[in-house]
C-alpha atoms as a PDB file:
ATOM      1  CA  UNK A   1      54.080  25.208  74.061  1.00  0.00           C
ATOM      2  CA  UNK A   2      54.618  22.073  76.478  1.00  0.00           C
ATOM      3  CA  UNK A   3      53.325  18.836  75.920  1.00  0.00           C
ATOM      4  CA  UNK A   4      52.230  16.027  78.301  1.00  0.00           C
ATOM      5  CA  UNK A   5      53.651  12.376  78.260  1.00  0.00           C
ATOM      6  CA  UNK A   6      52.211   9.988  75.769  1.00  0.00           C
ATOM      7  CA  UNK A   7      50.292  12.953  73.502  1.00  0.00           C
ATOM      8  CA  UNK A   8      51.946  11.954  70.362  1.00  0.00           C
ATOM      9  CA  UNK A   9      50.500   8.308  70.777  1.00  0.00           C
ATOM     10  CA  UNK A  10      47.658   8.778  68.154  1.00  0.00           C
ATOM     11  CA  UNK A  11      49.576   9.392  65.949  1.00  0.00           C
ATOM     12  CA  UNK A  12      51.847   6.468  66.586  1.00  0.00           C
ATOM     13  CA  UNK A  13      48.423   4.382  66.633  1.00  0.00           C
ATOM     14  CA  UNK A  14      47.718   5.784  62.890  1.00  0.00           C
ATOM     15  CA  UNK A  15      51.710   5.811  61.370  1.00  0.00           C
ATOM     16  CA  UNK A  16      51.737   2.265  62.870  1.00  0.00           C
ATOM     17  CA  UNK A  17      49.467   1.727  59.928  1.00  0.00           C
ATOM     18  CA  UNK A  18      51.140   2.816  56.861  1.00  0.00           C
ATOM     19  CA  UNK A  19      53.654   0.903  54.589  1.00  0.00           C
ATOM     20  CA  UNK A  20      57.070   0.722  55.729  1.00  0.00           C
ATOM     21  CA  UNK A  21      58.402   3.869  53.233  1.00  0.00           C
ATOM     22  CA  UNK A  22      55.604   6.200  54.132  1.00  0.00           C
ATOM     23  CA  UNK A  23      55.765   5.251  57.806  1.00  0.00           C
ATOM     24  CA  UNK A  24      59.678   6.249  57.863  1.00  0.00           C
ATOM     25  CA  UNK A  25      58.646  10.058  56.402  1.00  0.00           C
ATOM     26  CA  UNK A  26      55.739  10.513  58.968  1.00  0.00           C
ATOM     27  CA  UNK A  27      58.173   9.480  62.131  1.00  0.00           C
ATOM     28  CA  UNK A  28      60.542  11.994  60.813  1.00  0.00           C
ATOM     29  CA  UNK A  29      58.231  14.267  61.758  1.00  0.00           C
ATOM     30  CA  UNK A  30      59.014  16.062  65.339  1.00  0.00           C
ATOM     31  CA  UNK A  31      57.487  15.368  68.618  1.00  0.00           C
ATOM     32  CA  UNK A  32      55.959  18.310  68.219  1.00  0.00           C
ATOM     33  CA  UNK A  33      54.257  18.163  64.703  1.00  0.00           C
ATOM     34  CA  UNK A  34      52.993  14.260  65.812  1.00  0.00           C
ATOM     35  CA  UNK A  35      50.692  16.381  68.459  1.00  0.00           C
ATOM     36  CA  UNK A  36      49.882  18.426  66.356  1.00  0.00           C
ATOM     37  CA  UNK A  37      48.876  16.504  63.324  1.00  0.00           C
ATOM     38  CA  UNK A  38      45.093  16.043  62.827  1.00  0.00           C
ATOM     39  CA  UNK A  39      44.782  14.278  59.423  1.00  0.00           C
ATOM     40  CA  UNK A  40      47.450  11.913  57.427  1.00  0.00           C
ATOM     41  CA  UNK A  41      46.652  12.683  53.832  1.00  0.00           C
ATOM     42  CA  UNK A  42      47.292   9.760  51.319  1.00  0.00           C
ATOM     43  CA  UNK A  43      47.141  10.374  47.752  1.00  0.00           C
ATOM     44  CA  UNK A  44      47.841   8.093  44.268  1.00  0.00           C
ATOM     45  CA  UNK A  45      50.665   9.907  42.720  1.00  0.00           C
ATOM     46  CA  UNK A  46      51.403  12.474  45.851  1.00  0.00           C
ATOM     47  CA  UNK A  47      54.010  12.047  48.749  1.00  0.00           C
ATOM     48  CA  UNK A  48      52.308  12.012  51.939  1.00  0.00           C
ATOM     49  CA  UNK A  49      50.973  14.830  54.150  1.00  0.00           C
ATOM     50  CA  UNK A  50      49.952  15.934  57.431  1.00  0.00           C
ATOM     51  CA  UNK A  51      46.304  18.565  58.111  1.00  0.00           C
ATOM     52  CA  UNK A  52      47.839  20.954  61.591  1.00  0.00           C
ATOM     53  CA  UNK A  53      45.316  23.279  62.401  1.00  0.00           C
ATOM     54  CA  UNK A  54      47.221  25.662  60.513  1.00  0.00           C
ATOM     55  CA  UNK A  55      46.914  24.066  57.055  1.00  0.00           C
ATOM     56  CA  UNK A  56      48.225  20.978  55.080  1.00  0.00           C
ATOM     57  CA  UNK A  57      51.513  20.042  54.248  1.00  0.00           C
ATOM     58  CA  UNK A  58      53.658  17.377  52.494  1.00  0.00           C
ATOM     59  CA  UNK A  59      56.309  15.290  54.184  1.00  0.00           C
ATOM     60  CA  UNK A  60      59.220  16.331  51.734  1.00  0.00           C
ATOM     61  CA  UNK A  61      61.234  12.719  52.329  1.00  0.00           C
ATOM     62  CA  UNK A  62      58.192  10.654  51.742  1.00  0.00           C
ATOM     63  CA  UNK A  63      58.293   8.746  48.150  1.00  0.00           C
ATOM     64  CA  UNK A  64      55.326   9.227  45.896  1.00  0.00           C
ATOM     65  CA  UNK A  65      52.405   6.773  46.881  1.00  0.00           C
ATOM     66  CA  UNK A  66      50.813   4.439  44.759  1.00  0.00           C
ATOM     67  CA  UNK A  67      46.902   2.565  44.436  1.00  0.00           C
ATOM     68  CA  UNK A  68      49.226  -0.747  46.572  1.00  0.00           C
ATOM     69  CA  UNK A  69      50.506   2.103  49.265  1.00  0.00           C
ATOM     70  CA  UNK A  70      46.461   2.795  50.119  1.00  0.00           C
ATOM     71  CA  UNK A  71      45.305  -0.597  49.859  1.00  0.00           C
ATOM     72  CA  UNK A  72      48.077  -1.701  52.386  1.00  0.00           C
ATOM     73  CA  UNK A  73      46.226   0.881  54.689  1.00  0.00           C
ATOM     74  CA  UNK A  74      43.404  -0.670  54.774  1.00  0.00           C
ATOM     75  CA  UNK A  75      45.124  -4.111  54.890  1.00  0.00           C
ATOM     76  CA  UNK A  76      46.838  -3.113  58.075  1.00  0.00           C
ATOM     77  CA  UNK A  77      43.908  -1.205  59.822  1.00  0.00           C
ATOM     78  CA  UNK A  78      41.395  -4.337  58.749  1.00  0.00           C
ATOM     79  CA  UNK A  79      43.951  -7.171  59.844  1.00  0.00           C
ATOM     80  CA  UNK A  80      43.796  -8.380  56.839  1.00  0.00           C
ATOM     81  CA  UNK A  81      40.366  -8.123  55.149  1.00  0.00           C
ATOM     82  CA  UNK A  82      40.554  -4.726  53.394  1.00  0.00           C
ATOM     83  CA  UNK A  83      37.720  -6.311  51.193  1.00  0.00           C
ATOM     84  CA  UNK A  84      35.542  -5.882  53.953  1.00  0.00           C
ATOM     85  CA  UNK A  85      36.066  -2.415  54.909  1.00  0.00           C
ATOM     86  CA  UNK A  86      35.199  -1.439  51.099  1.00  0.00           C
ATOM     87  CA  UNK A  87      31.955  -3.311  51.496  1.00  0.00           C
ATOM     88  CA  UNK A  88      31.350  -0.530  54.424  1.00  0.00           C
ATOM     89  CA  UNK A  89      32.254   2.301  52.705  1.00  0.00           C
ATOM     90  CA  UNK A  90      28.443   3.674  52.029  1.00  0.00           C
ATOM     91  CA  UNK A  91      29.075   6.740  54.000  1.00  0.00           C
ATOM     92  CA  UNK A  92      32.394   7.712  52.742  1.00  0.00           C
ATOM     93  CA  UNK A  93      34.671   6.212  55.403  1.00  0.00           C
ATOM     94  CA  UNK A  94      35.489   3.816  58.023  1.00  0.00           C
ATOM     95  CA  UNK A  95      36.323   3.476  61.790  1.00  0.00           C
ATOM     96  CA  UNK A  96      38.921   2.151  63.368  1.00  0.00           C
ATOM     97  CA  UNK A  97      40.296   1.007  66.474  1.00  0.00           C
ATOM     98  CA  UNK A  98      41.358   3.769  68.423  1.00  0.00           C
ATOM     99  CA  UNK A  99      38.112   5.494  67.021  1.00  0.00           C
ATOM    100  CA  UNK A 100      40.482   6.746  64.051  1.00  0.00           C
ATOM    101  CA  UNK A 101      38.038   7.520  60.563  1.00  0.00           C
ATOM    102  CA  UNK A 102      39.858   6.481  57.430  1.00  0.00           C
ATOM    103  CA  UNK A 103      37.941   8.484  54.713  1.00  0.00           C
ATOM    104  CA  UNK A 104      37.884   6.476  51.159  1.00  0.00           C
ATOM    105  CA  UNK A 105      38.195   7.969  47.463  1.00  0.00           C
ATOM    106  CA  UNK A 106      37.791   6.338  44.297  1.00  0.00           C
ATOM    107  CA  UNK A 107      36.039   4.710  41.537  1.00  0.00           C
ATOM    108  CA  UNK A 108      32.414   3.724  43.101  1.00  0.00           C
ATOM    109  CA  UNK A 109      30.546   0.328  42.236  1.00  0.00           C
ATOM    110  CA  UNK A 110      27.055   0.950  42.311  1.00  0.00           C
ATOM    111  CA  UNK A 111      24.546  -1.903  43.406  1.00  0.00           C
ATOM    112  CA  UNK A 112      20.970  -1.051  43.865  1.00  0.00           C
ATOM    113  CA  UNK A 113      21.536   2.656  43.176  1.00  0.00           C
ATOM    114  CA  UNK A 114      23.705   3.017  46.514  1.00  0.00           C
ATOM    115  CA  UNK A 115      27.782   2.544  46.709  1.00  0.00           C
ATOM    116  CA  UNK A 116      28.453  -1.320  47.245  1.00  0.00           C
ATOM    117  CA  UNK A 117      32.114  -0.730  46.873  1.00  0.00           C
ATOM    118  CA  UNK A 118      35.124   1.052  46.273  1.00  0.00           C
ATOM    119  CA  UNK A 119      38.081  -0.235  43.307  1.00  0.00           C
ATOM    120  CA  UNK A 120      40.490   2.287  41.887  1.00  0.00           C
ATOM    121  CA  UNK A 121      41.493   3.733  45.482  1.00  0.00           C
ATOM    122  CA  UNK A 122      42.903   6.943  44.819  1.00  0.00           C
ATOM    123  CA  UNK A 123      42.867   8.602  47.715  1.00  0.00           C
ATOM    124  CA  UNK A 124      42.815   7.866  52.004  1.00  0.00           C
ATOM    125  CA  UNK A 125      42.437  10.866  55.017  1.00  0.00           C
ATOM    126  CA  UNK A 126      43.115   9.383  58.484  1.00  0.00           C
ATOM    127  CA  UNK A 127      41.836  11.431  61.060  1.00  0.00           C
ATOM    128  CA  UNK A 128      43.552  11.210  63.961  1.00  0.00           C
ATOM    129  CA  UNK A 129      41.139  10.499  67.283  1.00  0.00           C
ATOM    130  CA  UNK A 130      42.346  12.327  70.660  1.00  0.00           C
ATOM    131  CA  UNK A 131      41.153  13.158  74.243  1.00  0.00           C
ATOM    132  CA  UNK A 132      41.790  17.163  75.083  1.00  0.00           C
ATOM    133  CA  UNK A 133      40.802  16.809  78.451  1.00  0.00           C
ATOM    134  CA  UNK A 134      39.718  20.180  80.128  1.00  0.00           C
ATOM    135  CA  UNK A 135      38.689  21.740  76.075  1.00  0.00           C
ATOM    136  CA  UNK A 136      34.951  21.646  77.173  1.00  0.00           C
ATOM    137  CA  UNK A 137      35.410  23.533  80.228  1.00  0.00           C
ATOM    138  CA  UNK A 138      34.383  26.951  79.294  1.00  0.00           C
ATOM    139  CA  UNK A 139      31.656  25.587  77.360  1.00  0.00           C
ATOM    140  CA  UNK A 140      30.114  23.947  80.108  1.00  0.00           C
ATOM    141  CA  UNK A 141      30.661  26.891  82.169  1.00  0.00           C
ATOM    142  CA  UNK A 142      28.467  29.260  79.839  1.00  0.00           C
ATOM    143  CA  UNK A 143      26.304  26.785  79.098  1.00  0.00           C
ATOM    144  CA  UNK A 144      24.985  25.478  82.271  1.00  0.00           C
ATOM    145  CA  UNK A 145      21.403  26.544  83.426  1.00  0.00           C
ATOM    146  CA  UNK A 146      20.439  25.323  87.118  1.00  0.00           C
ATOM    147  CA  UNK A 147      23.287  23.321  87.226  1.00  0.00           C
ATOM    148  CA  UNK A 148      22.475  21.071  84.531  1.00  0.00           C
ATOM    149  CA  UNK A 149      23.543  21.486  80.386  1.00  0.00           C
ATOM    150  CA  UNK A 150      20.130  21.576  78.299  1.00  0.00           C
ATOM    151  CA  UNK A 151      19.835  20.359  75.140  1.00  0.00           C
ATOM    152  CA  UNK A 152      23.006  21.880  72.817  1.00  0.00           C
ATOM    153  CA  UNK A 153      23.490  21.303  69.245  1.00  0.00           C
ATOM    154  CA  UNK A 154      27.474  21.245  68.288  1.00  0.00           C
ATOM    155  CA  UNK A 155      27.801  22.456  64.916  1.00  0.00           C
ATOM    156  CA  UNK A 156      30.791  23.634  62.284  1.00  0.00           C
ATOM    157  CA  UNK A 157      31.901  22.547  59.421  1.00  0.00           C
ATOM    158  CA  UNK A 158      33.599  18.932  58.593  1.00  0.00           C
ATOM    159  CA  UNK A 159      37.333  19.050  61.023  1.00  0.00           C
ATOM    160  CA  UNK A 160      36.691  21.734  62.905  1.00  0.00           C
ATOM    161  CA  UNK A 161      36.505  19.422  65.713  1.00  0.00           C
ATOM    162  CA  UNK A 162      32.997  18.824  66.902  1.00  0.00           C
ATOM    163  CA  UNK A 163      33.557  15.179  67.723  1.00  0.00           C
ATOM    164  CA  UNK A 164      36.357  15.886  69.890  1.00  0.00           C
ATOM    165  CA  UNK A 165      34.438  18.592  71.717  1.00  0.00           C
ATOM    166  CA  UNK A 166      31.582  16.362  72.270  1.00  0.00           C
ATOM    167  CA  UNK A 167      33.685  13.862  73.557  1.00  0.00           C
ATOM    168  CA  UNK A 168      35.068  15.753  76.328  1.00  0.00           C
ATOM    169  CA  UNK A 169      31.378  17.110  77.193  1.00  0.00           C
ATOM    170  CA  UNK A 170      29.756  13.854  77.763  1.00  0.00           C
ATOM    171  CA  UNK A 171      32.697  13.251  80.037  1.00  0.00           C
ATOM    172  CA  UNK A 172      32.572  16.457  81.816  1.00  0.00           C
ATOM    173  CA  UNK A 173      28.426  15.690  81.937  1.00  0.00           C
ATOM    174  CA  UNK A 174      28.903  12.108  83.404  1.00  0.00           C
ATOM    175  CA  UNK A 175      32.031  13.125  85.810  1.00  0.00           C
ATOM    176  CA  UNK A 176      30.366  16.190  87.442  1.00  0.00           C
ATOM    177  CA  UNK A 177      32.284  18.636  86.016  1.00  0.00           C
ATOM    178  CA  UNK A 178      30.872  22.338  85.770  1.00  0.00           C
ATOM    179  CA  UNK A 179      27.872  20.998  86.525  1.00  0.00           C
ATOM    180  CA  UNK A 180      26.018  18.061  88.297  1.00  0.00           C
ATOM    181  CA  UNK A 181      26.592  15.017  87.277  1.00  0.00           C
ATOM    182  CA  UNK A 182      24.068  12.843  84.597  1.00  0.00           C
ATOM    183  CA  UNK A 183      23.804   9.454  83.377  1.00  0.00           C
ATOM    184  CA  UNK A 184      24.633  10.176  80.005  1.00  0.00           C
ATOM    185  CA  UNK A 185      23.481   7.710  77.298  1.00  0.00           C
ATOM    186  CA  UNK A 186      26.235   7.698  73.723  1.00  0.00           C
ATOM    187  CA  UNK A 187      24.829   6.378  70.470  1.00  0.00           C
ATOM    188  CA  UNK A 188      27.938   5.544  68.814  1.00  0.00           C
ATOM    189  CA  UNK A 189      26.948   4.083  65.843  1.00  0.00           C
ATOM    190  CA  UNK A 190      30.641   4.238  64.524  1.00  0.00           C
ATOM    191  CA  UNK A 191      32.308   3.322  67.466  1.00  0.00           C
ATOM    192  CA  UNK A 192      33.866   6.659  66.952  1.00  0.00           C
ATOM    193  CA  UNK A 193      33.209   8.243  70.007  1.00  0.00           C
ATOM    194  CA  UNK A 194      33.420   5.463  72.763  1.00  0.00           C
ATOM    195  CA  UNK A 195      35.998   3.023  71.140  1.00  0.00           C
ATOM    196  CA  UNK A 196      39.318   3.256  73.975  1.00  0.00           C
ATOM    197  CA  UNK A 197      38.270   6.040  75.237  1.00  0.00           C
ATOM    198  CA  UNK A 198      37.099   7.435  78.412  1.00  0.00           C
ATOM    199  CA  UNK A 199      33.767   8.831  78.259  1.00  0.00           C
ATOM    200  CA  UNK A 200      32.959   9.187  82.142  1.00  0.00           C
ATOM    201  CA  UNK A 201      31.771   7.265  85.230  1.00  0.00           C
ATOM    202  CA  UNK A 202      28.329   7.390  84.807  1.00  0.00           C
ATOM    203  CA  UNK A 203      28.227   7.005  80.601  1.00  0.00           C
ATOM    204  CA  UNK A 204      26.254   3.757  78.541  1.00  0.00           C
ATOM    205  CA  UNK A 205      27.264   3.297  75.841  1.00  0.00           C
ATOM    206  CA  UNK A 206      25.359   1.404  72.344  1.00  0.00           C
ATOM    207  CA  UNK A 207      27.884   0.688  69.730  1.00  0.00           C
ATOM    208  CA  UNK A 208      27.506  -0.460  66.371  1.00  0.00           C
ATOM    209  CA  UNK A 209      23.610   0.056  65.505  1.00  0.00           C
ATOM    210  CA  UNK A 210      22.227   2.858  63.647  1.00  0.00           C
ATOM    211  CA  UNK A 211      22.011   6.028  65.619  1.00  0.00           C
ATOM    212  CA  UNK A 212      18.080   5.917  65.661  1.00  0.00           C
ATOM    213  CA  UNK A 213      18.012   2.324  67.268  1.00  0.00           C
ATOM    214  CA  UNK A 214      20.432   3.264  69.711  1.00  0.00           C
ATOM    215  CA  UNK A 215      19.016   6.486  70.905  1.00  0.00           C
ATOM    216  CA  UNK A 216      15.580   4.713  71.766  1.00  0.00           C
ATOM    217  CA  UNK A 217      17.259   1.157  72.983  1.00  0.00           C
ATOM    218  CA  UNK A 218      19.520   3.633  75.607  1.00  0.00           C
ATOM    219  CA  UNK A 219      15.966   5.425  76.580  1.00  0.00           C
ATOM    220  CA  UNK A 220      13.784   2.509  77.181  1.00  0.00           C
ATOM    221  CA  UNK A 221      16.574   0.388  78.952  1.00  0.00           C
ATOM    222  CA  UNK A 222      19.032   2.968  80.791  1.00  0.00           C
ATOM    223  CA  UNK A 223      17.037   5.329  82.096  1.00  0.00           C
ATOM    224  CA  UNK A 224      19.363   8.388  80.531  1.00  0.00           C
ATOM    225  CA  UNK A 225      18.967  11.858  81.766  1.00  0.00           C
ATOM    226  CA  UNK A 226      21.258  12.867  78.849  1.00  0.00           C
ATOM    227  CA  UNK A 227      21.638  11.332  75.287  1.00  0.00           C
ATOM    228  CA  UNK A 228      24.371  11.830  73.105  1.00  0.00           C
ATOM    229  CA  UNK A 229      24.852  11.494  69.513  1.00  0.00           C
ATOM    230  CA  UNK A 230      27.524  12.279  66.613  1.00  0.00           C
ATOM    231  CA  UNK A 231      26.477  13.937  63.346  1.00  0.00           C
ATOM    232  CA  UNK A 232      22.612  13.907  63.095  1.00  0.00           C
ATOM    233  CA  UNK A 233      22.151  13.437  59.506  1.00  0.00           C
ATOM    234  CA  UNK A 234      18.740  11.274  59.330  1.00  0.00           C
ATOM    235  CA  UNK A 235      14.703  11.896  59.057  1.00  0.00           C
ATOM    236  CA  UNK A 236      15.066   8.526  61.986  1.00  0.00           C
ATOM    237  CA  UNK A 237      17.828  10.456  63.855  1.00  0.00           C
ATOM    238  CA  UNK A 238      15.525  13.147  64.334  1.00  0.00           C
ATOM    239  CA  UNK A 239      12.353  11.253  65.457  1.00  0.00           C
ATOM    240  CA  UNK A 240      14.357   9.151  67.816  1.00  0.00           C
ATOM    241  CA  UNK A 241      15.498  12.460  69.706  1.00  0.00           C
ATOM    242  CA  UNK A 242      11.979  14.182  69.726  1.00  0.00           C
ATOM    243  CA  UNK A 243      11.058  10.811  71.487  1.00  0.00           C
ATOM    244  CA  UNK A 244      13.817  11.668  74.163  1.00  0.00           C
ATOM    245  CA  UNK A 245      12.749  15.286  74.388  1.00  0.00           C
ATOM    246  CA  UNK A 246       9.203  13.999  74.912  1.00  0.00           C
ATOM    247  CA  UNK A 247      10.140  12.149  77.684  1.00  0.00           C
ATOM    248  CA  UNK A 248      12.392  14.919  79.344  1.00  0.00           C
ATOM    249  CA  UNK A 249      15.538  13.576  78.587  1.00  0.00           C
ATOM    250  CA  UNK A 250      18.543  16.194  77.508  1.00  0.00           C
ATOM    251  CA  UNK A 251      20.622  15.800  74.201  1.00  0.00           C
ATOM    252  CA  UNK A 252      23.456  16.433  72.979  1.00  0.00           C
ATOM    253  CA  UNK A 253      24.402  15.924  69.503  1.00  0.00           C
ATOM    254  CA  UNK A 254      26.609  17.755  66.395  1.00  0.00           C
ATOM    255  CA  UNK A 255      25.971  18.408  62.987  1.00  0.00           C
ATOM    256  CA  UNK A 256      27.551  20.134  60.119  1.00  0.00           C
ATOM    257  CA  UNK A 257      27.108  23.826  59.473  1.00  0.00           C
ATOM    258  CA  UNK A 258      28.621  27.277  59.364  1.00  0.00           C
ATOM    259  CA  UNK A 259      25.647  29.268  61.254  1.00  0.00           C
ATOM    260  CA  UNK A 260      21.760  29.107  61.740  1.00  0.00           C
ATOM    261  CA  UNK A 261      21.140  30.167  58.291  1.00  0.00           C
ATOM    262  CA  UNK A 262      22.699  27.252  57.250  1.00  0.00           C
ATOM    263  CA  UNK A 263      20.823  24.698  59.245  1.00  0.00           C
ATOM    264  CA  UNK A 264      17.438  26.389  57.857  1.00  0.00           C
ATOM    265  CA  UNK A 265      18.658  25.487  54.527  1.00  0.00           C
ATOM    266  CA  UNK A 266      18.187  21.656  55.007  1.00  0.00           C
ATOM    267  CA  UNK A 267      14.391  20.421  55.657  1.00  0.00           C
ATOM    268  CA  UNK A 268      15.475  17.900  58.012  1.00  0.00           C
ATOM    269  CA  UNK A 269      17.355  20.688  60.246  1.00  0.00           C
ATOM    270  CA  UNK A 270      15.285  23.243  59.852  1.00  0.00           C
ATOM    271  CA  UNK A 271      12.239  21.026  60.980  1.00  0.00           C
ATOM    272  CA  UNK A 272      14.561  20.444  64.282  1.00  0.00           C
ATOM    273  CA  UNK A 273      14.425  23.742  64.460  1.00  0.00           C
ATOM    274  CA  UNK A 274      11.152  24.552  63.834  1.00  0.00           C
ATOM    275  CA  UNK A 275      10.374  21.833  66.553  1.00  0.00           C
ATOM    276  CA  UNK A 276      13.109  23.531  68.902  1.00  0.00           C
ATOM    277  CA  UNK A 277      14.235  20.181  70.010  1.00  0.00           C
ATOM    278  CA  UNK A 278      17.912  22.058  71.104  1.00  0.00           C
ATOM    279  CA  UNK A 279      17.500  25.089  73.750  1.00  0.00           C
ATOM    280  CA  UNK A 280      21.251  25.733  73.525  1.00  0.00           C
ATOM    281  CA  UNK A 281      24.043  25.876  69.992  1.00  0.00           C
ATOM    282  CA  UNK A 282      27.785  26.069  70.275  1.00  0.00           C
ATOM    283  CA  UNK A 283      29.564  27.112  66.573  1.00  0.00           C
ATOM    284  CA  UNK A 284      33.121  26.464  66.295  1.00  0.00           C
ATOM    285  CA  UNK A 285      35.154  28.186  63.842  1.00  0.00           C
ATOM    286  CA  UNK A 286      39.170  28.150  62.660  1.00  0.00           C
ATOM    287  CA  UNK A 287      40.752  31.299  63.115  1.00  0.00           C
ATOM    288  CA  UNK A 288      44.444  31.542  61.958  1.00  0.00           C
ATOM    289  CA  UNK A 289      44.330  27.851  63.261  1.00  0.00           C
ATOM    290  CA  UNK A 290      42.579  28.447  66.301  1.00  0.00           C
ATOM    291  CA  UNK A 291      39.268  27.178  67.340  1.00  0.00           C
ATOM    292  CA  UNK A 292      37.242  29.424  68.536  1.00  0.00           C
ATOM    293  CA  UNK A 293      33.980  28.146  70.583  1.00  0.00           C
ATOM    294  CA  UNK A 294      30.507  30.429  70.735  1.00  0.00           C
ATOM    295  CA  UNK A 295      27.869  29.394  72.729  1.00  0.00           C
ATOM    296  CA  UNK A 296      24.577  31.301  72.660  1.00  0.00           C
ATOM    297  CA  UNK A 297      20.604  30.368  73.207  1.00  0.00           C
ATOM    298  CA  UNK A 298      18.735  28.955  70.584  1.00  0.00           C
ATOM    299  CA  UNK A 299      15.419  30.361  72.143  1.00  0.00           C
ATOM    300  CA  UNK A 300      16.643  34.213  71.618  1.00  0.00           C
ATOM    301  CA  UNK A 301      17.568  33.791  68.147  1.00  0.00           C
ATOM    302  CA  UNK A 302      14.740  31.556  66.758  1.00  0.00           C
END
C-alpha cells in the first residue's frame, strides 16, 4: 500500500493533543498505522489505543491513563477552557478544530432533566477527521440520473464512515465531478464537515446553528440546488428538508442504520420514508475492514 505526502497529518493534528506520556506511545506508532488510525481511544485505568478499520488495539508502551490524562485533552483541544466544552457535551461529544469529534464518558449532572455537564471523566474517543479524495467516485457514478445526483440518504452504523463519504460527495457535487456541477448548500451545525476542509468551488456553507435553521437560512438566502446535512436525527431536521424538497431542491444527508428495516423502526425515519423525501440510499458496511458501498433506489424498494 503507498501513501501520499502529508496523510498522516490528522493524526499529528489529534496526538498533538494528548499529554506528553501518551503522546510519546501514539508517535511510536509507524507511518503507516498514523494513516491508518481512525479513533484514539482514552480510557481511566487503560493504556491508550488506536480503532484501524480492522479492529482496536492498545499501544503496548503507553502508561496507564488517569481522570488528569483526559481532562488535559480537553484542556489542550479547548485552549484552555475544558469547562466549557463539558457545558456542550448534551449530545455526547464535541468538535474540534480540524473537524476532529472528541466523544465524552462519565458521571452526568443533570439540570432540567437534560445533561448540563460531565465530572468523573472516565473515558475520551477522538475521531480522527480526513479528506479521501476520489472515495465518492463510484458512488456518484451509479448514482447519477440525467446528470445530476437526486436526493440520497447515507446510512450505516456509528464509524463506518458516512461523514467522510459525504464529505467527498458534496465536493464531487460542487466541483463537477461525475456529474454537473451544483451549488451545494452544507448545514454544519458541528462544524464537522466544513471546518479546514475543502468542500468544493461552488459550496455555502452555515456553521454553528442547529441543522433545521441552517437548512432553511441556506434555502431562502443561497439559492441551493443541493442541501447537505450530517446525521438527521430531529422531528425539525425533517420538516426543514421537506421544505427543500417542496421547493425542488436536492438533499443529501446521513443517518444511522444497518438497512431499511431499520429506518422503519424509528417514527421520525420511517415518516421520511413514508413521505419519500430521498429517491436514492447508499449502505455502507465493514467487511474484514473494508467498506463496502451499495447504492440502490429507494423508489423500487419502498
Amino acid at each position: 500500500m503507498s501513501f501520499k505526502e502529508n496523510e498522516e497529518a490528522p493524526f499529528e493534528q489529534v496526538a498533538a493533543l494528548l499529554p506528553a506520556p501518551l503522546r510519546q506511545a501514539a508517535q511510536s506508532l509507524s507511518r503507516q498505522e498514523k494513516i491508518l488510525a481512525e479513533e484514539l481511544r482514552l480510557r481511566v485505568h487503560q493504556r491508550l489505543s488506536v480503532s484501524y478499520p480492522s479492529g482496536e488495539r492498545a499501544i503496548a508502551c503507553s502508561p496507564v491513563m488517569t481522570e488528569q490524562d483526559l481532562r488535559t485533552v480537553l484542556e489542550l483541544a479547548s485552549c484552555g477552557s475544558a469547562h466549557t466544552v463539558l457545558d456542550k457535551v448534551r449530545c455526547g461529544f464535541v468538535t474540534i478544530s480540524g473537524g476532529h469529534r472528541i466523544g465524552i464518558c462519565g458521571s452526568a449532572v443533570m439540570r432540567d432533566g437534560f445533561v448540563f455537564n460531565i465530572r468523573e471523566l472516565t473515558s475520551l474517543s477522538i475521531r480522527i477527521a480526513k479528506e479521501f479524495r476520489g472515495i465518492a467516485a463510484p458512488i456518484i457514478r451509479e448514482l447519477s440520473l440525467e446528470n445530476t445526483i437526486p436526493s440520497t440518504l447515507l446510512l450505516s452504523p456509528p464509524g463506518c464512515g458516512k461523514t467522510t463519504l459525504l464529505r467527498d460527495m458534496i465536493f464531487c457535487i460542487s466541483s463537477g465531478i461525475g456529474v454537473a456541477a451544483q451549488r451545494v448548500g452544507v448545514a454544519d451545525d458541528r462544524g464537522e464537515l466544513s471546518s479546514l476542509m475543502d468542500l468544493g468551488p461552488r459550496t455555502d456553507v452555515m456553521e454553528g446553528c442547529p441543522k433545521a435553521e441552517g437548512l432553511l437560512m441556506l434555502l431562502r438566502g443561497m439559492t441551493p440546488q443541493m442541501l447537505a446535512a450530517d446525521e438527521i436525527t430531529a422531528p425539525a431536521d425533517l420538516e426543514a428538508m421537506e421544505q427543500a424538497v417542496g421547493c425542488g431542491v436536492n438533499l443529501l444527508a446521513t443517518a444511522h442504520g444497518g438497512s431499511i428495516r431499520d429506518l422503519q423502526t424509528r417514527p421520525l425515519y420511517r415518516r421520511m420514508m413514508d413521505q419519500r423525501i430521498f429517491r436514492r440510499l447508499v449502505t455502507i458496511h465493514m467487511v474484514k475492514g473494508i467498506r463496502r458501498y451499495e447504492a440502490f433506489s429507494l423508489e423500487d424498494t419502498i
